[in-house]
C-alpha atoms as a PDB file:
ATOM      1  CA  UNK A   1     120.280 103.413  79.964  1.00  0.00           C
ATOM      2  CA  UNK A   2     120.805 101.654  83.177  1.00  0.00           C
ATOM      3  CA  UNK A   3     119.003 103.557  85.420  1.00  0.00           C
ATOM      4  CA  UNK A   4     116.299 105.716  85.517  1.00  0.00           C
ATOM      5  CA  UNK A   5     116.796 109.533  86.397  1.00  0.00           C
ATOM      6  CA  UNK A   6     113.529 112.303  87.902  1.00  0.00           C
ATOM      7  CA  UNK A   7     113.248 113.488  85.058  1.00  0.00           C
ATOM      8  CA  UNK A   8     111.595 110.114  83.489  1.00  0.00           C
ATOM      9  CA  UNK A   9     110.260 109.149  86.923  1.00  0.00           C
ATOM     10  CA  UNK A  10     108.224 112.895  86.544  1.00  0.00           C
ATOM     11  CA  UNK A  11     107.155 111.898  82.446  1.00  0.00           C
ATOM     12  CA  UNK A  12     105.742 108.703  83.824  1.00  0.00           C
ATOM     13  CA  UNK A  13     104.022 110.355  86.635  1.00  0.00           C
ATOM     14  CA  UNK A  14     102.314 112.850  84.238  1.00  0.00           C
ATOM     15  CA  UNK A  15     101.212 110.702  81.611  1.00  0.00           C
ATOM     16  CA  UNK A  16      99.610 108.333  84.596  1.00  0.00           C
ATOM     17  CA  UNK A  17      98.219 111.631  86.009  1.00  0.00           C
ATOM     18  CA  UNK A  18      96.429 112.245  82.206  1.00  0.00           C
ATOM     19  CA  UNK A  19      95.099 109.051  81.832  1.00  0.00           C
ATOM     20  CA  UNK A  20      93.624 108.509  85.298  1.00  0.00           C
ATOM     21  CA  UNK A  21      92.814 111.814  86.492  1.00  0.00           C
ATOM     22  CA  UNK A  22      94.246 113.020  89.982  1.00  0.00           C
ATOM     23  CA  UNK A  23      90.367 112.217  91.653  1.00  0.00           C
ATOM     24  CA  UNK A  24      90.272 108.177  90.125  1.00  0.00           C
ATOM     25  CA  UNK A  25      94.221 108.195  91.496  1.00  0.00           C
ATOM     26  CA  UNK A  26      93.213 109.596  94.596  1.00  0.00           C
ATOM     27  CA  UNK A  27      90.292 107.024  95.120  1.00  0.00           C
ATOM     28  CA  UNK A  28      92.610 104.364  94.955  1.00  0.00           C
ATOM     29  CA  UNK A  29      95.154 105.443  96.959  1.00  0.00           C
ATOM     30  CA  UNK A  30      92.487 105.504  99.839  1.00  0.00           C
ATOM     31  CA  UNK A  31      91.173 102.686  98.944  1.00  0.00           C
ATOM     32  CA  UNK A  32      94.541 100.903  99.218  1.00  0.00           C
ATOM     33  CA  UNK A  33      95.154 102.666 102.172  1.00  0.00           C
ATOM     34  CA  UNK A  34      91.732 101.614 103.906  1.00  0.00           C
ATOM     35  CA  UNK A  35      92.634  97.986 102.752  1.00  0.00           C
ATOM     36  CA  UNK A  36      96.265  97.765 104.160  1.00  0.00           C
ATOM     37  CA  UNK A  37      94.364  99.206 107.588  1.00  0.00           C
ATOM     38  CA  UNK A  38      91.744  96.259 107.856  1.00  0.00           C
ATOM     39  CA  UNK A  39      94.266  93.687 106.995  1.00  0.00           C
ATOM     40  CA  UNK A  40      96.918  94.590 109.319  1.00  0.00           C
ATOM     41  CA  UNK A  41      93.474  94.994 111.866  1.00  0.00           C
ATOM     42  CA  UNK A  42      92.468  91.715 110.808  1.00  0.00           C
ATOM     43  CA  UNK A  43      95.969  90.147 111.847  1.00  0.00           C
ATOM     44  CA  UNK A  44      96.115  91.707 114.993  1.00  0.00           C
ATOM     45  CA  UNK A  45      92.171  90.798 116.195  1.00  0.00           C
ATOM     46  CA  UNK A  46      93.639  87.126 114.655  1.00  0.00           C
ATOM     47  CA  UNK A  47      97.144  86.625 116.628  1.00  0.00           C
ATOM     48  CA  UNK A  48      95.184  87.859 119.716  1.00  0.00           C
ATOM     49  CA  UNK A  49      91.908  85.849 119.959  1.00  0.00           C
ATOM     50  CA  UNK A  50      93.964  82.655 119.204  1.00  0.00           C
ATOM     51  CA  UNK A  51      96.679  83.370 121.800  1.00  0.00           C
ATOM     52  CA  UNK A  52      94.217  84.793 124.513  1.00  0.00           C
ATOM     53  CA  UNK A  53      91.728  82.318 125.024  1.00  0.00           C
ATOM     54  CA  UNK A  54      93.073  79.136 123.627  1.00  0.00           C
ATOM     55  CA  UNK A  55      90.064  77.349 125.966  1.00  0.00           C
ATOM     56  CA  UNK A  56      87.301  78.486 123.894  1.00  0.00           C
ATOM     57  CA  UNK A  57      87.374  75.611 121.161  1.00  0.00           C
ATOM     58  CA  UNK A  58      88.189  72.718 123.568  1.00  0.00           C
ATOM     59  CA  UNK A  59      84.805  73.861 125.440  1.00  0.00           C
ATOM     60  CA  UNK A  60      82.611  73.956 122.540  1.00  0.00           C
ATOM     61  CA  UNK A  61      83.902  70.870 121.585  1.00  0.00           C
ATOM     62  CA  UNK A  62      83.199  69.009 125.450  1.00  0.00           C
ATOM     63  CA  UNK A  63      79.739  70.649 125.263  1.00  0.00           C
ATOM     64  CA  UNK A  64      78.492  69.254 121.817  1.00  0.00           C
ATOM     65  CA  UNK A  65      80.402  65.720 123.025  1.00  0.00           C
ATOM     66  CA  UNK A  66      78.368  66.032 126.314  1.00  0.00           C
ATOM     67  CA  UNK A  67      75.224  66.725 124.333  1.00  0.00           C
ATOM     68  CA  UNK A  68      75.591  63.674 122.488  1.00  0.00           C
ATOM     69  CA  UNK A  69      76.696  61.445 125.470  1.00  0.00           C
ATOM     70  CA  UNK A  70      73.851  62.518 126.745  1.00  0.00           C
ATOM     71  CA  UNK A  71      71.427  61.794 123.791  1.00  0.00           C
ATOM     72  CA  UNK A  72      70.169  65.393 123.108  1.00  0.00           C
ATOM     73  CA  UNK A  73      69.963  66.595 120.051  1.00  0.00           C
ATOM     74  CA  UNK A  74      72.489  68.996 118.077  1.00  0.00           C
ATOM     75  CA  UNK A  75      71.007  71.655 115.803  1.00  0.00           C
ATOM     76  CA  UNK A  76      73.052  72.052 112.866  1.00  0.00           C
ATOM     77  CA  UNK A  77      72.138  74.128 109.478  1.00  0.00           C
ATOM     78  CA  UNK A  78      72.799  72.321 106.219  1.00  0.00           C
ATOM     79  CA  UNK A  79      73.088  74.357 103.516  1.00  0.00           C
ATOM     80  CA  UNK A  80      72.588  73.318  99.721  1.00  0.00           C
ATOM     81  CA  UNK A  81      74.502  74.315  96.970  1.00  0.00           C
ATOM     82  CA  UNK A  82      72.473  75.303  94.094  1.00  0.00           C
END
């Protein structure tokens, strides 16, 4: 009773295989699939953009100081929550 042998490992997989139907189990296996593949994308674009051009923020963040030091304006979009 300790461990499981094929033979229930095979029961299980037919009874999930009956109440999902092989195309609705086949949809979500690509659909996990699809999703692992734009996170570990996602982490990648992430650990590179931050460790290749570590200047970007500082300069946005001397131009809006320069803007202000020199009295122009900054646009900036508020947005209400409704």
């Amino acid at each position: 009773m300790g461990s499981f042998s094929i033979w229930h490992w095979l029961i299980v997989l037919l009874i999930v295989v009956m109440v999902f139907g092989t195309k609705k189990l086949r949809n979500i296996g690509g659909d996990l699939g699809g999703a692992v593949k734009g996170f570990k994308d996602g982490m990648r674009d992430g650990s590179t953009g931050a460790a290749g051009d570590p200047s970007a923020p500082t300069q946005q963040v001397t131009s809006a100081a320069q803007k202000v030091a020199d009295g122009q304006p900054i646009d900036v979009e508020a947005k209400t929550k409704s």
